[in-house]
C-alpha atoms as a PDB file:
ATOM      1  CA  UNK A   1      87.472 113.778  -0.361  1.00  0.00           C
ATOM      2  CA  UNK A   2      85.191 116.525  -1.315  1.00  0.00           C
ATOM      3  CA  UNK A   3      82.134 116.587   0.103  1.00  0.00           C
ATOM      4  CA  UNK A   4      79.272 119.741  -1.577  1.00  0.00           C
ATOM      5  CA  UNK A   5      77.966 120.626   2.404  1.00  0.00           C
ATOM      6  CA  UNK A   6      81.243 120.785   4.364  1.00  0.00           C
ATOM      7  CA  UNK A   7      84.885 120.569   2.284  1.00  0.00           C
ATOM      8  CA  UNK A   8      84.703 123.864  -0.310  1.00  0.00           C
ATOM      9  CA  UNK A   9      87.179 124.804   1.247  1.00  0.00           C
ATOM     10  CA  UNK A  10      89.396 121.966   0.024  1.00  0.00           C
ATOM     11  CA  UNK A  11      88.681 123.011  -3.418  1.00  0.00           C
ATOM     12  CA  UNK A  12      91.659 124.919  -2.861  1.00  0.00           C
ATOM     13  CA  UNK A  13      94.331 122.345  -3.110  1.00  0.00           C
ATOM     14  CA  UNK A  14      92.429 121.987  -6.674  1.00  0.00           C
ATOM     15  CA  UNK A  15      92.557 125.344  -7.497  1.00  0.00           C
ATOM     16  CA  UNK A  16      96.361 125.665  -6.361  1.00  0.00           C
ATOM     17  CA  UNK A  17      97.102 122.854  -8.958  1.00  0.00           C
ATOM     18  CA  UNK A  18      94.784 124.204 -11.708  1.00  0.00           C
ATOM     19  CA  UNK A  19      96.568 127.729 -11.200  1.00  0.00           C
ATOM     20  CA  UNK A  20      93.252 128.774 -11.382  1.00  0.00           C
ATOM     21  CA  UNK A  21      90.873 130.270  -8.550  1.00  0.00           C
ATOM     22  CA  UNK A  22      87.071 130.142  -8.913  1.00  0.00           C
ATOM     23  CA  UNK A  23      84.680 132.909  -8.470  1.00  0.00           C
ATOM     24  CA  UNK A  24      82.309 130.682  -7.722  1.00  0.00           C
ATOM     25  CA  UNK A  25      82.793 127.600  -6.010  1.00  0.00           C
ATOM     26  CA  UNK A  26      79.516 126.250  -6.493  1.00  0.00           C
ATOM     27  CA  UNK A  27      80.298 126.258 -10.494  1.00  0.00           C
ATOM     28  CA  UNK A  28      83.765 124.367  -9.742  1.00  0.00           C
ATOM     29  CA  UNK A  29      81.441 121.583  -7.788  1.00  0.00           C
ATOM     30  CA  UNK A  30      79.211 120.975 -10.668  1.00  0.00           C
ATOM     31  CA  UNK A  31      81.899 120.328 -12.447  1.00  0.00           C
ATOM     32  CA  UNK A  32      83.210 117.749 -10.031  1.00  0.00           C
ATOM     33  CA  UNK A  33      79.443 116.351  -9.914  1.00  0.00           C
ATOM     34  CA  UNK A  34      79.265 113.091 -11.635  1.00  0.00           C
ATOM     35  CA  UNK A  35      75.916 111.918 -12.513  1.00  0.00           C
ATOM     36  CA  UNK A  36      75.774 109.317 -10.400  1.00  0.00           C
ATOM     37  CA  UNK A  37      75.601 111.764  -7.392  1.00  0.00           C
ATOM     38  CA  UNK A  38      72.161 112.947  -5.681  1.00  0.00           C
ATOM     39  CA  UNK A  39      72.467 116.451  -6.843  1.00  0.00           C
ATOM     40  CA  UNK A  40      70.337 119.054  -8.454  1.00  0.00           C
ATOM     41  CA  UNK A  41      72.790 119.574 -11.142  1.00  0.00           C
ATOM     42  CA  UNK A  42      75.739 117.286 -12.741  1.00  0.00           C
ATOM     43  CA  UNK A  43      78.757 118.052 -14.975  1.00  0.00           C
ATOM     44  CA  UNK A  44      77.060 116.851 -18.486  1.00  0.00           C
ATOM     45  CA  UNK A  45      76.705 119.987 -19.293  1.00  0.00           C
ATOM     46  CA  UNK A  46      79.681 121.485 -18.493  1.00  0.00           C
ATOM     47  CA  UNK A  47      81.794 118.294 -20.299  1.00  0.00           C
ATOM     48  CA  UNK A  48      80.350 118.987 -23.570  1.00  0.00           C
ATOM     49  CA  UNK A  49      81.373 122.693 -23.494  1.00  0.00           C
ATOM     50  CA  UNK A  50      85.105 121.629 -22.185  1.00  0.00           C
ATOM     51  CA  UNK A  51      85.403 119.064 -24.767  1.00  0.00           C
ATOM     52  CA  UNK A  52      84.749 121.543 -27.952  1.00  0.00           C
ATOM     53  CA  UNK A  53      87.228 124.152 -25.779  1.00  0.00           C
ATOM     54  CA  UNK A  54      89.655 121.791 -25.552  1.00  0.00           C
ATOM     55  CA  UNK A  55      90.243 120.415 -28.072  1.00  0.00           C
ATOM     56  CA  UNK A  56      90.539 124.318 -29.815  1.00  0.00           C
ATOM     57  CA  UNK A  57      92.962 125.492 -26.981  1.00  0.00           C
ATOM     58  CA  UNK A  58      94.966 121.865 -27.855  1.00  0.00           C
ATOM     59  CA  UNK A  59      95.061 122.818 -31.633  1.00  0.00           C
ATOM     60  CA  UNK A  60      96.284 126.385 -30.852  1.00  0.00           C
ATOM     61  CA  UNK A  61      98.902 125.643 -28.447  1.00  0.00           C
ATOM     62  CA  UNK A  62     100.273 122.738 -31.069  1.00  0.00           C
ATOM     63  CA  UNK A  63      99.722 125.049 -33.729  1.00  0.00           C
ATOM     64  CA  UNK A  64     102.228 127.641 -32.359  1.00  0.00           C
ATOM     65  CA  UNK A  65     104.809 125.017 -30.509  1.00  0.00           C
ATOM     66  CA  UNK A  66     105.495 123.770 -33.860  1.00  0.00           C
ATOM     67  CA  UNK A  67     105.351 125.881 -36.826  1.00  0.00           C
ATOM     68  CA  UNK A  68     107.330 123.446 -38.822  1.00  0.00           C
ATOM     69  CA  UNK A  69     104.338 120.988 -38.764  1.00  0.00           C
ATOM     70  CA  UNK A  70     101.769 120.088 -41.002  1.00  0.00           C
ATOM     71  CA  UNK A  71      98.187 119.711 -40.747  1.00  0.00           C
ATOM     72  CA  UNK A  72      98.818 115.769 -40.982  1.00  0.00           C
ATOM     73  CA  UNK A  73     101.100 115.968 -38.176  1.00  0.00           C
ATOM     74  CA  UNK A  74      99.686 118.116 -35.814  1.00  0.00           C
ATOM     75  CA  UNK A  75      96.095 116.380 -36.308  1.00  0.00           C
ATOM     76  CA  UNK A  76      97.588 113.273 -35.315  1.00  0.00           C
ATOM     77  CA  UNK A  77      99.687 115.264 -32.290  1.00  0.00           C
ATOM     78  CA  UNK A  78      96.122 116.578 -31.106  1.00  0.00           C
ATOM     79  CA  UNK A  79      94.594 113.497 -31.266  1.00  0.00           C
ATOM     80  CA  UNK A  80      96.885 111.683 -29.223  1.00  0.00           C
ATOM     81  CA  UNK A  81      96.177 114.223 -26.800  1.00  0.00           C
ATOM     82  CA  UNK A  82      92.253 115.009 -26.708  1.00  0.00           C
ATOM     83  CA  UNK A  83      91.166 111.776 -26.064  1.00  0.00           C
ATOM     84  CA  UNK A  84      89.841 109.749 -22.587  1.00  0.00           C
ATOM     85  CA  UNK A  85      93.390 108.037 -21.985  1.00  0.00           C
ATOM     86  CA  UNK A  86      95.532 111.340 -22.328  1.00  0.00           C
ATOM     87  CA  UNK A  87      92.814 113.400 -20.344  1.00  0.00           C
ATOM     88  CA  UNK A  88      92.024 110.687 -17.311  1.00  0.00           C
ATOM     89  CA  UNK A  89      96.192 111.263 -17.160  1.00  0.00           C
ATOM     90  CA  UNK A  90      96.037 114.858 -16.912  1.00  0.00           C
ATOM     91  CA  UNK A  91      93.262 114.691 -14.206  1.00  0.00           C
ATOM     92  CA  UNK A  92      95.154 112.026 -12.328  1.00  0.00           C
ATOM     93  CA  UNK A  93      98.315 114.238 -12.353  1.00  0.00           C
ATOM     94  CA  UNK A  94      95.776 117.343 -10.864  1.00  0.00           C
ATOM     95  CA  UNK A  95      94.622 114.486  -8.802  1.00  0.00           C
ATOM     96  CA  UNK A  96      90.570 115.501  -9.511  1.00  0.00           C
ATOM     97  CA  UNK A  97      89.832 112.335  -8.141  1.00  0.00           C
ATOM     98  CA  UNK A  98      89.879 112.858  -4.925  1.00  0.00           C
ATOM     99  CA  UNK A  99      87.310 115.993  -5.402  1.00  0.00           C
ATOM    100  CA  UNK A 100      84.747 113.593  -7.318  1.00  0.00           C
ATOM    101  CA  UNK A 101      81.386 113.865  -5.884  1.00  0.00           C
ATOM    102  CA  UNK A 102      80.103 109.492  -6.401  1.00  0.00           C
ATOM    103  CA  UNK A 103      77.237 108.073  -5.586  1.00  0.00           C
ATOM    104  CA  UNK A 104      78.355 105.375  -3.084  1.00  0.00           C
ATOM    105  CA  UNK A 105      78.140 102.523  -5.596  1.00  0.00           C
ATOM    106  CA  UNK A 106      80.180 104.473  -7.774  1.00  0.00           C
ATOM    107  CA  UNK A 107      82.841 105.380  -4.839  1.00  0.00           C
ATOM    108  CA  UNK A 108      82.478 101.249  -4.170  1.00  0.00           C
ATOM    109  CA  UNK A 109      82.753 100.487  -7.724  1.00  0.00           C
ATOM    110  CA  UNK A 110      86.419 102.627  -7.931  1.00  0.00           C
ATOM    111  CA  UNK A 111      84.823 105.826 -10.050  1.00  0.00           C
ATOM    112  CA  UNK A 112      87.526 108.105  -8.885  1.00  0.00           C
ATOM    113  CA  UNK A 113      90.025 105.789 -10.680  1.00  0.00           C
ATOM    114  CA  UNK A 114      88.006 105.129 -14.111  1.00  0.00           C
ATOM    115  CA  UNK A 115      89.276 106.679 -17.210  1.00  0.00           C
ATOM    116  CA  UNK A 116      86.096 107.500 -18.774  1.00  0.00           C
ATOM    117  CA  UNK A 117      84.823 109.554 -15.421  1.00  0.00           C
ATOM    118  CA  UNK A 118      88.247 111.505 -14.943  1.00  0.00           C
ATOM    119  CA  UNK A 119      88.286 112.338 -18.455  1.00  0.00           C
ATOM    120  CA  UNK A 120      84.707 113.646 -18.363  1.00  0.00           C
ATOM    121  CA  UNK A 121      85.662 115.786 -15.034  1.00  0.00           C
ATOM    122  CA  UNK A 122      88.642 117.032 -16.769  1.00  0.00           C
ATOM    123  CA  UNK A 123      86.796 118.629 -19.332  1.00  0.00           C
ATOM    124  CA  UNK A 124      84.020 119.952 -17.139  1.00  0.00           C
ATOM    125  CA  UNK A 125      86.290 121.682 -15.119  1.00  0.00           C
ATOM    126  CA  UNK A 126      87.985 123.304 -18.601  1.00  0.00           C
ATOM    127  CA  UNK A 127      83.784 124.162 -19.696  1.00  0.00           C
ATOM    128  CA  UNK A 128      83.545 126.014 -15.901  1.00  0.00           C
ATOM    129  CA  UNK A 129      86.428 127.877 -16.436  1.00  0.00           C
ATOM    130  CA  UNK A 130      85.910 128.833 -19.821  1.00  0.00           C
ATOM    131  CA  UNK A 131      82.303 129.920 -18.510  1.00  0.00           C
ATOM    132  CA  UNK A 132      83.851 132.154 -15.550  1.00  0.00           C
ATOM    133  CA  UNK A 133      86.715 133.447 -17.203  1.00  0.00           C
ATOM    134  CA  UNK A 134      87.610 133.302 -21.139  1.00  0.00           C
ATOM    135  CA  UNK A 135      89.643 130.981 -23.664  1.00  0.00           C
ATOM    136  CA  UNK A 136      92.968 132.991 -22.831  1.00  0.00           C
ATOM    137  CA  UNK A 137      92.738 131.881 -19.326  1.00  0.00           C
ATOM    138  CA  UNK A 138      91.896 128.041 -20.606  1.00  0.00           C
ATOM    139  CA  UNK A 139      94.699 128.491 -22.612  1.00  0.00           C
ATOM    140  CA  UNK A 140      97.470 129.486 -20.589  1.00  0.00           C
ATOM    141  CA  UNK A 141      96.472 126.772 -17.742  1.00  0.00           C
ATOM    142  CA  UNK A 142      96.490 124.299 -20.255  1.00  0.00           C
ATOM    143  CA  UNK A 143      99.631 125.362 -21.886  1.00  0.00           C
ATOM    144  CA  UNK A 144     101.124 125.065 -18.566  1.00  0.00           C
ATOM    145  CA  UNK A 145      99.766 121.769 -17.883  1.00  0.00           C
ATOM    146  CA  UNK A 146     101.380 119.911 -21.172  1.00  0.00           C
ATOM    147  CA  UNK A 147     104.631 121.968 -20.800  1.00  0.00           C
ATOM    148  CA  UNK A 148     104.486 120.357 -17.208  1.00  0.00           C
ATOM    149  CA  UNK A 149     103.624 116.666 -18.421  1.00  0.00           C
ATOM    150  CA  UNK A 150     105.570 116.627 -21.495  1.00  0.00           C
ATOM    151  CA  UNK A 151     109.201 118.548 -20.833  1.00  0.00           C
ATOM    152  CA  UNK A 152     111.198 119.366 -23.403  1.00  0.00           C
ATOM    153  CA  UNK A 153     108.684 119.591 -26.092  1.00  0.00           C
ATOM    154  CA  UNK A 154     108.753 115.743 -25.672  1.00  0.00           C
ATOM    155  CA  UNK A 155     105.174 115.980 -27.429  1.00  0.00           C
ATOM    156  CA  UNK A 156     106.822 114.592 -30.813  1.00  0.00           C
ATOM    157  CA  UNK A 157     106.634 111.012 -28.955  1.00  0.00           C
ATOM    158  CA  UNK A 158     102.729 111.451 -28.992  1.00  0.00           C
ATOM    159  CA  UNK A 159     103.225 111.273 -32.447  1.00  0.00           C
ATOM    160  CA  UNK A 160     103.923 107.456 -33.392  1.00  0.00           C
ATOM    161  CA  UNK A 161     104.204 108.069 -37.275  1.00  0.00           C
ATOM    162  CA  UNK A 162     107.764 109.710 -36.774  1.00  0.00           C
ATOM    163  CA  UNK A 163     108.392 108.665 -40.714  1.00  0.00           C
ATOM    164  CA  UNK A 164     105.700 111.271 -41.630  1.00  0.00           C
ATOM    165  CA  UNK A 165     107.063 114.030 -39.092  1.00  0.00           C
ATOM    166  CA  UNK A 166     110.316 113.932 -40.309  1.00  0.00           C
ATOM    167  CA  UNK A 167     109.608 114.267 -43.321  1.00  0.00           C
ATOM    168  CA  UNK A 168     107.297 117.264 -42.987  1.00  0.00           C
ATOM    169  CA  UNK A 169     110.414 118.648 -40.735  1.00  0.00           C
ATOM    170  CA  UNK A 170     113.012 117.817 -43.214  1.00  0.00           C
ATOM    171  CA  UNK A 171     110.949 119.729 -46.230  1.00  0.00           C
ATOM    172  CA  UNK A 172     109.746 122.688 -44.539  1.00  0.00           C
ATOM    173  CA  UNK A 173     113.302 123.190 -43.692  1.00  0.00           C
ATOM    174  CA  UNK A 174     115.563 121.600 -45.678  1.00  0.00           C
ATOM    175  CA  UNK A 175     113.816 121.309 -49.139  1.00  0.00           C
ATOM    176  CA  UNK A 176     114.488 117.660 -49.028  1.00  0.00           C
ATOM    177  CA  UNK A 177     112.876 114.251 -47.530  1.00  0.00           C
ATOM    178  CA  UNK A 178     114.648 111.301 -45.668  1.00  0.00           C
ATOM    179  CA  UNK A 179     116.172 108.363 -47.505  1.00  0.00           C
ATOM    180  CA  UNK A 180     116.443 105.185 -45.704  1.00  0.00           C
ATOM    181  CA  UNK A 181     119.027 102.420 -46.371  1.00  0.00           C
ATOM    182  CA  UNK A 182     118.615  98.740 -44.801  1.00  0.00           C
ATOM    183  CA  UNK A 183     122.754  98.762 -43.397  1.00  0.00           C
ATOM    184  CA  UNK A 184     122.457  94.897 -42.713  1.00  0.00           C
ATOM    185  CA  UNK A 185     119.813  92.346 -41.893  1.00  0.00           C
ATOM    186  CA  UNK A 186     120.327  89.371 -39.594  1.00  0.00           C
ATOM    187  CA  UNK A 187     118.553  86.273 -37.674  1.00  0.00           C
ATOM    188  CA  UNK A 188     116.454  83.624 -39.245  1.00  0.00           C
ATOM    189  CA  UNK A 189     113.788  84.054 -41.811  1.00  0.00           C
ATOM    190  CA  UNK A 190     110.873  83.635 -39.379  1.00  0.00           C
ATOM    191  CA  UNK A 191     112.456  86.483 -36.796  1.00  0.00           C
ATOM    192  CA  UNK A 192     114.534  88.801 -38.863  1.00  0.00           C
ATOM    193  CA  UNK A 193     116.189  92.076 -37.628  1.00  0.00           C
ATOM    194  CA  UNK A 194     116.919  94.960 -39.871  1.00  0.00           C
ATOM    195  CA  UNK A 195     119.666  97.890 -39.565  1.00  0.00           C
ATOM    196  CA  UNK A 196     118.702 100.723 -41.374  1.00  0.00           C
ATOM    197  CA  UNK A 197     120.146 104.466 -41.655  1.00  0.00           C
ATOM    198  CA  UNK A 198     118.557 107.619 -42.007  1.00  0.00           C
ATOM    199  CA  UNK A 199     119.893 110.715 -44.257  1.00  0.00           C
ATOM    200  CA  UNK A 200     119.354 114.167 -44.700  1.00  0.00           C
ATOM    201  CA  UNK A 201     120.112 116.211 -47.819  1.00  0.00           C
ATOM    202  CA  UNK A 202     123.523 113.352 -48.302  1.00  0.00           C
ATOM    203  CA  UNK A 203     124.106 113.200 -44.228  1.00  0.00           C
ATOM    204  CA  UNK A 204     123.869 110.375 -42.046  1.00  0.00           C
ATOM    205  CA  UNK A 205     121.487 111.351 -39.069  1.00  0.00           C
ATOM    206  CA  UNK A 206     120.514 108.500 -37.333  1.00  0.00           C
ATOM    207  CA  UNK A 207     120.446 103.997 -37.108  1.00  0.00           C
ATOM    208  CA  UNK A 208     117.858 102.122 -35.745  1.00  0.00           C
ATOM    209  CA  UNK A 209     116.858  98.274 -35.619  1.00  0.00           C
ATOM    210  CA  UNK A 210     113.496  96.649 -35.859  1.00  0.00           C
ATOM    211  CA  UNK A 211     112.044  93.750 -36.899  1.00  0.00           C
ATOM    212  CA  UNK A 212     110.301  94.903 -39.901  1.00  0.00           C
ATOM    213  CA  UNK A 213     111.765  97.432 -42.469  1.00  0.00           C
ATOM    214  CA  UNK A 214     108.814  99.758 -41.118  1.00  0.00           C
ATOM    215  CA  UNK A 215     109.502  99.386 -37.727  1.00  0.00           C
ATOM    216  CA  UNK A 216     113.716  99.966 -38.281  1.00  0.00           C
ATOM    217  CA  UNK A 217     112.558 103.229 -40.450  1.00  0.00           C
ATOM    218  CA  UNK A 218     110.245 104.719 -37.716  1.00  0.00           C
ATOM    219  CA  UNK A 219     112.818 104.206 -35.141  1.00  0.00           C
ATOM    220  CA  UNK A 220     115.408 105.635 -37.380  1.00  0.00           C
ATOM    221  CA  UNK A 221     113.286 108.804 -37.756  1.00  0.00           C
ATOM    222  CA  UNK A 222     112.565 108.744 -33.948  1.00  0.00           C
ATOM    223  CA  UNK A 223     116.156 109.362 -33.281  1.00  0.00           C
ATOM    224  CA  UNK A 224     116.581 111.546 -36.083  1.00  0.00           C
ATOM    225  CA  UNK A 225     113.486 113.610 -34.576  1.00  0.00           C
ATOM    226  CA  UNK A 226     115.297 113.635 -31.193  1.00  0.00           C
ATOM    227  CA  UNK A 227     118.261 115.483 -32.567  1.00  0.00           C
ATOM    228  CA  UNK A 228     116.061 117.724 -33.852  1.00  0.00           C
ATOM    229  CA  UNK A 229     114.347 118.517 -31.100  1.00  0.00           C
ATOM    230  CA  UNK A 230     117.894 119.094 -28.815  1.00  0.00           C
ATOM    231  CA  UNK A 231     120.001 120.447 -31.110  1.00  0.00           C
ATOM    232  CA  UNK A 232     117.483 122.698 -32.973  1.00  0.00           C
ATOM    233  CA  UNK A 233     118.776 121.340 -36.266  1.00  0.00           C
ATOM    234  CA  UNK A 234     120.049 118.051 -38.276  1.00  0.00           C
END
């Protein structure tokens, strides 16, 4: 654990992780300063400028991995991403907890595990390097980063209205939208399941159960999405 007199040098292991090495140390430990600490200066300041970077980096990266998207779509892509849940996972994966400077209730109280004060540290550490450096450099570690947590362009799963997503898909290149057709529907009235099929300009793409009509559509599209996204094409 990182300690602001003695363990700089264990920034490192950081830095190796971030891909990213600091000119100046001292800026990387604000960052890692939670307010809670007895310290001249805390990473307040440096959150709110990594929020507003982040969430533009986030936009542009989404906005280039997938062209075929809509503004709908990618909004709700982003969103599932710049938010305290997504970023307290990307900070536990860079494992910026253990580099938290506490106060000792906090350290008793488990800070270096709480959402809300990973998430904040993860975006004062993007506001420091955005500071040092420049938005390319925020960019490419952050690129990196979500190519590393979500393989595959596996980022359509962040996206829970798959319905939507197809759709914008299918029309951008296709000219056409999905029709869904309930195939069969089964069990008592009070727990039904439904079997419904997904098409594409007169093609079958993809079935799916749920137990709504809704839920049997989105997980039609889901599937239909997955081909998509490993075959290039429907």
């Amino acid at each position: 654990m990182c300690d602001n007199q003695t363990d700089i040098k264990q920034l490192e292991i950081l830095e190796q992780k971030l891909g990213y090495c600091f000119q100046n140390k001292k800026r990387l430990l604000e960052a890692l300063t939670h307010r809670s600490h007895k310290s001249a200066n805390n990473n307040e300041r440096l959150e709110f400028l990594g929020d507003a970077v982040l969430d533009l980096v986030i936009a542009d990266f989404l906005f280039e991995k997938f062209p075929q998207l809509q503004e709908g779509s990618l909004s709700k892509m982003r969103a599932a991403i710049v938010n305290e849940k997504s970023f307290s996972q990307l900070a536990q994966h860079l494992g910026i907890g253990d580099f938290l400077l506490l106060s000792n209730a906090e350290e008793n109280n488990n800070g270096r595990k709480k959402p809300s004060i990973l998430s904040d540290t993860f975006e004062a550490i993007f506001g420091a390097i955005y500071l040092e450096s420049n938005i390319v450099a925020v960019k490419k570690i952050i690129s990196t980063l979500l190519e590393n947590i979500y393989p595959d362009s596996n980022l359509y799963n962040l996206n829970t209205d798959h319905k939507t997503t197809l759709q914008e898909l299918t029309q951008a290149h296709y000219g056409e939208v999905p029709t869904y057709l309930i195939l069969n529907t089964t069990g008592p009235d009070h727990k039904k399941v439904f079997e419904v099929s997904v098409s594409i300009c007169g093609k079958e793409i993809a079935k799916a159960t749920g137990n709504s009509k809704k839920k049997a559509q989105q997980n039609a599209a889901e599937i239909a999405l997955h081909c998509f996204k490993t075959k290039g094409s429907l």
